[in-house]
C-alpha atoms as a PDB file:
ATOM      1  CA  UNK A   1     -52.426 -11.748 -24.502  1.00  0.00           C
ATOM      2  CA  UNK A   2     -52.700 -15.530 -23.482  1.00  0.00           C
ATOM      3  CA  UNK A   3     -53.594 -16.395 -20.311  1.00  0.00           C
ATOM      4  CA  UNK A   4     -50.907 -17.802 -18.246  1.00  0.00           C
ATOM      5  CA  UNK A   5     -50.924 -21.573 -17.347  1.00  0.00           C
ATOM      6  CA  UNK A   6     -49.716 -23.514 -14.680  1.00  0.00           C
ATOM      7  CA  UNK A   7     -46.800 -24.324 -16.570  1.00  0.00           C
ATOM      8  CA  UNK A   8     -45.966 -20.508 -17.745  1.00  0.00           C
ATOM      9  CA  UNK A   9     -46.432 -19.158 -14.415  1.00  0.00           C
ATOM     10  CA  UNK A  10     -43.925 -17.489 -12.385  1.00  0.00           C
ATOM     11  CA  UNK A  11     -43.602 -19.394  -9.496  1.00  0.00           C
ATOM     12  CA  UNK A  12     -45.216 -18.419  -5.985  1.00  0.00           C
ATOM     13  CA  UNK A  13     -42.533 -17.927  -3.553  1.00  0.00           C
ATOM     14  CA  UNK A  14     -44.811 -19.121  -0.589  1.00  0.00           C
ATOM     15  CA  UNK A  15     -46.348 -21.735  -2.159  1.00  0.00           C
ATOM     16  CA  UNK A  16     -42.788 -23.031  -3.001  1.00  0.00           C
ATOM     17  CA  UNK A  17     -41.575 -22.326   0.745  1.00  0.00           C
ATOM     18  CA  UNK A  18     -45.334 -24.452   1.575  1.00  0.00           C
ATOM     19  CA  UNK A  19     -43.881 -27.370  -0.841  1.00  0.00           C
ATOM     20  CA  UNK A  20     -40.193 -27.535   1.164  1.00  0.00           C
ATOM     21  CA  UNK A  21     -41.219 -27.254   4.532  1.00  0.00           C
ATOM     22  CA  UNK A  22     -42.772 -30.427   3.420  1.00  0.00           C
ATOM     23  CA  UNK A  23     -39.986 -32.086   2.479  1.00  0.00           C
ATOM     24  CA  UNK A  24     -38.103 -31.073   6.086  1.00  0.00           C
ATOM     25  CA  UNK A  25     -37.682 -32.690   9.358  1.00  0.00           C
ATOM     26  CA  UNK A  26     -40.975 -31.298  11.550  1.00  0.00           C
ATOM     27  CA  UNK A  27     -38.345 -29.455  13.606  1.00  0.00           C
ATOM     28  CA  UNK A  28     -37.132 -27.591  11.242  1.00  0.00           C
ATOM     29  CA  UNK A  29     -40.194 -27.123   9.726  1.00  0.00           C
ATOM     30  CA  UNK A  30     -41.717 -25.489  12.503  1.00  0.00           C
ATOM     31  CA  UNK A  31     -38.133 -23.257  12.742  1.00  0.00           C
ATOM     32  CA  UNK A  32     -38.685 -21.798   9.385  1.00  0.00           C
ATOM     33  CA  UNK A  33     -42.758 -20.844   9.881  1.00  0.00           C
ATOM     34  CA  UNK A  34     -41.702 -19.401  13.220  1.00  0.00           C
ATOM     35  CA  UNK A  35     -38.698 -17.533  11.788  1.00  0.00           C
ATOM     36  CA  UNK A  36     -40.589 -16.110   8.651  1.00  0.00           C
ATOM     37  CA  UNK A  37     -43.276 -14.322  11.048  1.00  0.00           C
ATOM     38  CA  UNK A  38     -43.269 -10.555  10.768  1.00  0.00           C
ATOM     39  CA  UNK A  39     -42.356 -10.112  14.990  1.00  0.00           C
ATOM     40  CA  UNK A  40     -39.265 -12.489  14.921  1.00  0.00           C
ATOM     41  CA  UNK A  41     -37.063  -9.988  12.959  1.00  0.00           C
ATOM     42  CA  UNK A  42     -34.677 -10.016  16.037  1.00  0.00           C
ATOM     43  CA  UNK A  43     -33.957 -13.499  15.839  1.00  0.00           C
ATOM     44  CA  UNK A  44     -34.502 -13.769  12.037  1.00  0.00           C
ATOM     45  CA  UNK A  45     -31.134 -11.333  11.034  1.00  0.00           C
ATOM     46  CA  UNK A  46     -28.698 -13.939  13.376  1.00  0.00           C
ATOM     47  CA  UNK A  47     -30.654 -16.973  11.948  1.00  0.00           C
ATOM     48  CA  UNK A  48     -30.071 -15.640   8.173  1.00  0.00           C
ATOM     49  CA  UNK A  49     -26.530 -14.761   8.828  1.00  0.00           C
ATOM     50  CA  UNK A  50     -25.673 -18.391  10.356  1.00  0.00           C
ATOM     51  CA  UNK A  51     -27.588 -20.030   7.326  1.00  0.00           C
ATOM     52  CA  UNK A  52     -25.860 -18.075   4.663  1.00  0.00           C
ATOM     53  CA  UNK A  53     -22.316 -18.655   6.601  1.00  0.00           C
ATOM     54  CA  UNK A  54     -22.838 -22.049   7.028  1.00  0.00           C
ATOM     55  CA  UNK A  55     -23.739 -22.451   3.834  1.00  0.00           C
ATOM     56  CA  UNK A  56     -20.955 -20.822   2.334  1.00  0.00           C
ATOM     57  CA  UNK A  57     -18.362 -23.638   4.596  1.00  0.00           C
ATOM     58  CA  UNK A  58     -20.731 -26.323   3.207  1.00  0.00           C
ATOM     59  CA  UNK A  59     -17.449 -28.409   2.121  1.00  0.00           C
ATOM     60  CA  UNK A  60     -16.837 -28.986   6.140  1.00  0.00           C
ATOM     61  CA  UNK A  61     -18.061 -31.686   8.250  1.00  0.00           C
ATOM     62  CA  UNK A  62     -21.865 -30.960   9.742  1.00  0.00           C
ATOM     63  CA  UNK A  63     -22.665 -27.806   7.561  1.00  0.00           C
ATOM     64  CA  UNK A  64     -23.876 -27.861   3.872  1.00  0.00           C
ATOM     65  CA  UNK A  65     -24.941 -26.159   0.561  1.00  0.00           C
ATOM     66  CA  UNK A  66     -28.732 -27.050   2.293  1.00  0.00           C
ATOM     67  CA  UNK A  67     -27.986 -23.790   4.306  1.00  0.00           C
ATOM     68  CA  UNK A  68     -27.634 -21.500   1.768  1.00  0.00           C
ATOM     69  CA  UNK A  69     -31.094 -21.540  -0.282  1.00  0.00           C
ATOM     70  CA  UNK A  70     -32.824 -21.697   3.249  1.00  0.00           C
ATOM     71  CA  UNK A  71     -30.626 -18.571   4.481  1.00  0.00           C
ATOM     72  CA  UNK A  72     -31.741 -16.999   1.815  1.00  0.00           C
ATOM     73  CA  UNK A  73     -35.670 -17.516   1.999  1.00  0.00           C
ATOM     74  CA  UNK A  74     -35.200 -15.622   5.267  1.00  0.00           C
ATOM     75  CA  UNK A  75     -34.136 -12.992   3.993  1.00  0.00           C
ATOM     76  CA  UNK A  76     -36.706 -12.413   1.313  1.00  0.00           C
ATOM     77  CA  UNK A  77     -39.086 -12.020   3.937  1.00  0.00           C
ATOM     78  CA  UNK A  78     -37.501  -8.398   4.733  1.00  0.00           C
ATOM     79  CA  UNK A  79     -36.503  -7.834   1.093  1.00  0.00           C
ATOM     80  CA  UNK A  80     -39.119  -8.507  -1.091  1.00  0.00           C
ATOM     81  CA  UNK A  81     -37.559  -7.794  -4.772  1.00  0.00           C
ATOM     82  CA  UNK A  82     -35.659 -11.357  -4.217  1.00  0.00           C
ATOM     83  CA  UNK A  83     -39.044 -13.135  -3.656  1.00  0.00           C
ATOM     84  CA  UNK A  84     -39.339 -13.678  -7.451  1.00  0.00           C
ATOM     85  CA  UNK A  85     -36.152 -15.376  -7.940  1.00  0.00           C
ATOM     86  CA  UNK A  86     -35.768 -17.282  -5.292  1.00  0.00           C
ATOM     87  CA  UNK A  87     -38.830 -18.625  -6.229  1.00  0.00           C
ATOM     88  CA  UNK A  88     -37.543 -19.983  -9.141  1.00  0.00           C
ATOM     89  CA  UNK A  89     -34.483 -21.480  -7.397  1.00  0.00           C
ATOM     90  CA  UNK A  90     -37.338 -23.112  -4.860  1.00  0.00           C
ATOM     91  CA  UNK A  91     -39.101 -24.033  -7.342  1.00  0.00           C
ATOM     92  CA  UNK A  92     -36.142 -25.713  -9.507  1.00  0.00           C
ATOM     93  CA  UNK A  93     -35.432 -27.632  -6.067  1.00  0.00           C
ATOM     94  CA  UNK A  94     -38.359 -28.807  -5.261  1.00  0.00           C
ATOM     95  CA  UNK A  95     -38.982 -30.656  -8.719  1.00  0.00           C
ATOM     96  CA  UNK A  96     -35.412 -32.660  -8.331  1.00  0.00           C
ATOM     97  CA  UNK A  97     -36.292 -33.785  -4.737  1.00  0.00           C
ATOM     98  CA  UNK A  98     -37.973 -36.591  -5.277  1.00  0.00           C
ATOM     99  CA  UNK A  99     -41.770 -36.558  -5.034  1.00  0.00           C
ATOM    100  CA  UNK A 100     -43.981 -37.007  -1.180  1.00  0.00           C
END
């Protein structure tokens, strides 16, 4: 079988998570490490469910679509078979914003 290349590889869900912290404000940034850790469960169901809400009302003032690919990375911390394509969706993301 051929080895896999950079370009063929599935795409690494935390390496893609790595590459949009990046792109975020630092606060927000430091929300989303501090969210993802294993203890912060409590705090990271409520967190999720705002995201993915917000998200959905992205058409009103102050929320947007942002929320809802960032509501979702929090919850593929607790359910791991949507890792894989969320990575992809990360991944497809983070190429169209433009580069660092």
């Amino acid at each position: 079988a051929p080895a896999l290349t950079a370009m063929t590889r599935p795409p690494d869900f935390n390496a893609e998570m790595r590459r949009l912290r990046k792109r975020m404000p630092a606060w927000a940034g430091r929300l989303m490490v501090a969210a993802r850790r294993p203890g912060a469960i409590w705090w990271r169901i409520p967190l999720t469910a705002a995201l993915m809400l917000g998200g959905m009302l992205g058409f009103l003032p102050l929320l947007g679509f942002w929320m809802l690919p960032l509501g979702f990375a929090l919850v593929a911390v607790d359910v791991p078979f949507i890792r894989r394509p969320l990575a992809r969706m990360l991944a497809f993301i983070n190429r169209k914003l433009a580069p660092l």
